[in-house]
Protein backbone atom coordinates (compact mmCIF):
# COMPACT_ATOMS: atom_id res chain seq x y z
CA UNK A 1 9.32 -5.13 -13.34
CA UNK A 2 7.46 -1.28 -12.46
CA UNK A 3 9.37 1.42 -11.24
CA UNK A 4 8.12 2.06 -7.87
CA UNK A 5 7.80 5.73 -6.50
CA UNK A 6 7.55 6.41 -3.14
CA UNK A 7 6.16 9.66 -1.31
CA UNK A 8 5.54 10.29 2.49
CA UNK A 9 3.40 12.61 4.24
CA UNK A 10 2.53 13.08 7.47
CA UNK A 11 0.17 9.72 8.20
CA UNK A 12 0.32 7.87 4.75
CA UNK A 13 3.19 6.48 2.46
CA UNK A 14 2.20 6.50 -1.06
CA UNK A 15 3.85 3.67 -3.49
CA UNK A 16 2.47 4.27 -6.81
CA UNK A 17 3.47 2.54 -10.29
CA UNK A 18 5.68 4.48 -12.67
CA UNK A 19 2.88 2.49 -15.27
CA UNK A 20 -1.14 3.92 -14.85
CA UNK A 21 -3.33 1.31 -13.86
CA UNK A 22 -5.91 0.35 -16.65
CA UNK A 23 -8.75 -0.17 -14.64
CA UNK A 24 -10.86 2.15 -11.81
CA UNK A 25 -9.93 1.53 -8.35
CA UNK A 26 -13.28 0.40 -6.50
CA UNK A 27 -11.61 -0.71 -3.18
CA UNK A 28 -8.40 -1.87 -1.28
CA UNK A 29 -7.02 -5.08 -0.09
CA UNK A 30 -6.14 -4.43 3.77
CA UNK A 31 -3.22 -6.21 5.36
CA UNK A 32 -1.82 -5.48 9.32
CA UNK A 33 1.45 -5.92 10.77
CA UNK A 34 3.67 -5.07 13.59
CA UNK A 35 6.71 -4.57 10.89
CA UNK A 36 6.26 -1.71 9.03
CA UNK A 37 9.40 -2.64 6.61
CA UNK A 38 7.48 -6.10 5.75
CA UNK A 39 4.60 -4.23 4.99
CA UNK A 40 6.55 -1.87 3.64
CA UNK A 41 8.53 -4.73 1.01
CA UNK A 42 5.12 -6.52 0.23
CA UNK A 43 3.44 -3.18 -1.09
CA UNK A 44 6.90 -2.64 -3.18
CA UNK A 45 6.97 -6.20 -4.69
CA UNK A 46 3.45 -6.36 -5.35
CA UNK A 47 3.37 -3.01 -6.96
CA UNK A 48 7.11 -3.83 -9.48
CA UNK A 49 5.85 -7.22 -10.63
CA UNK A 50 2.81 -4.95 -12.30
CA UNK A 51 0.06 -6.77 -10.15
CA UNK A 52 -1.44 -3.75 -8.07
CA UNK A 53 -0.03 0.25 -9.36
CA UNK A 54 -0.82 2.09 -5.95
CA UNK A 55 -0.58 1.11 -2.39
CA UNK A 56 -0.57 3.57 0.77
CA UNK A 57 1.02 2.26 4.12
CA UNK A 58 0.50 3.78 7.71
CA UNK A 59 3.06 5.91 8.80
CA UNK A 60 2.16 5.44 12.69
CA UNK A 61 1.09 2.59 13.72
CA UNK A 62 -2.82 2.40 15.20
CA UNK A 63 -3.86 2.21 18.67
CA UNK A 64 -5.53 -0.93 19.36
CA UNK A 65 -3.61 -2.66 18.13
CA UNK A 66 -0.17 -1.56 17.83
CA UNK A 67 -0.36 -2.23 14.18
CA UNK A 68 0.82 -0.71 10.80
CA UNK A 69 -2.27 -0.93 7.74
CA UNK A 70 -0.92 -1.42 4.30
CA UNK A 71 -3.77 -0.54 1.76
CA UNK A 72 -3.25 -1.79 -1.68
CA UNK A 73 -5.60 -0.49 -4.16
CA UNK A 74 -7.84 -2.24 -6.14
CA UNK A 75 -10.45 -2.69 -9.44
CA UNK A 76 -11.77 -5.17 -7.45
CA UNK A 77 -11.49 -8.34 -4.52
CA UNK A 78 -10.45 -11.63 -7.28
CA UNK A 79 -6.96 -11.20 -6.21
CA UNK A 80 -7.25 -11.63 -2.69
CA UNK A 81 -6.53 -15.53 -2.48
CA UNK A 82 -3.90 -15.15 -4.70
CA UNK A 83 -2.30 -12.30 -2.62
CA UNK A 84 -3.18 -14.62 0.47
CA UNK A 85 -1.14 -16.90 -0.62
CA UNK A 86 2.12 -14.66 -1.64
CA UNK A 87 2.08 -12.60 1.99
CA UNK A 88 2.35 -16.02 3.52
CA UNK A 89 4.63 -17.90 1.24
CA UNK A 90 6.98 -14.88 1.60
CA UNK A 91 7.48 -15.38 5.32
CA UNK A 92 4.40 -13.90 6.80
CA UNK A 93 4.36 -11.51 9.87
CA UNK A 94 0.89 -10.50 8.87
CA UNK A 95 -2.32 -10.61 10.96
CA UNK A 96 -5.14 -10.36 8.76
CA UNK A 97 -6.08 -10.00 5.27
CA UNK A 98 -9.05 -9.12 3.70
CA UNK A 99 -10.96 -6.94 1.08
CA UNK A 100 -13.13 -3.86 1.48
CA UNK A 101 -15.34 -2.17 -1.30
CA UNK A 102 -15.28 1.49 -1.42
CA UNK A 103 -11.95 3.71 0.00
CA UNK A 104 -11.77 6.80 2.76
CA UNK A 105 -7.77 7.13 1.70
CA UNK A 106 -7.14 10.79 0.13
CA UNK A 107 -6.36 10.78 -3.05
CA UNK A 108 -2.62 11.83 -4.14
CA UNK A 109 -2.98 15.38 -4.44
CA UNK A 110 -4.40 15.87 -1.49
CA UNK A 111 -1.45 14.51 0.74
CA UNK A 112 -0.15 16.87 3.04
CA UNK A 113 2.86 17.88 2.52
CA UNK A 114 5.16 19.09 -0.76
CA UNK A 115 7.26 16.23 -1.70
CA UNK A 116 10.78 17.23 -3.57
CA UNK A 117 12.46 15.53 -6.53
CA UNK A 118 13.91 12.51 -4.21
CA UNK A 119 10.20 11.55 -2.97
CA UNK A 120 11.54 13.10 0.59
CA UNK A 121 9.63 15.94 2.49
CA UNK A 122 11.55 18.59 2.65
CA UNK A 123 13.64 19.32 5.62
């Protein structure tokens, strides 16, 4: 099991691996829900049992529709049956699944707010 850190800015919470990945991330696996805490416990589980190092979920949920993203980052789309298969065994809840090449998410540093030592923003 991976420590799991979390940070959260104003429209993305970051879970990253306490272990660097040891590949280049080329794209994201993209899951939807209404329940941000499922999405929330998949990106955490996926990330401790070493099998993905950085995900980034929604903070608000979209417009149309009413939906939380979790975006799970990737060296590439051979995991996605796989990963299918865990979201569902583990009691679903989500809408779709799928893989996209490429990634529009900002990159760590650019987050933005200043996080302190507890992963909180500061108040």
């Amino acid at each position: 099991m991976y420590h799991v850190n979390e940070f959260t800015g104003s429209e993305w919470t970051v879970l990253v691996s306490a272990q660097p990945p040891g590949y280049d991330v080329t794209g994201m696996y993209l899951l939807w829900g209404s329940d941000r805490e499922r999405l929330l416990e998949i990106g955490r589980a996926e990330i401790a049992a070493g099998r993905f190092h950085e995900a980034r979920l929604s903070v608000a949920p979209g417009r149309r529709p009413a939906e939380h993203v979790l975006c799970i980052l990737a060296a590439d789309g051979t995991q996605r049956v796989e990963l299918a298969r865990r979201v569902r065994d583990s009691g679903g809840g989500i809408t779709y699944l799928y893989w996209r090449e490429g990634t529009a998410l900002p990159v760590r540093r650019e987050l933005s707010v200043a996080f302190g030592d507890d992963g909180e923003e500061p108040g």
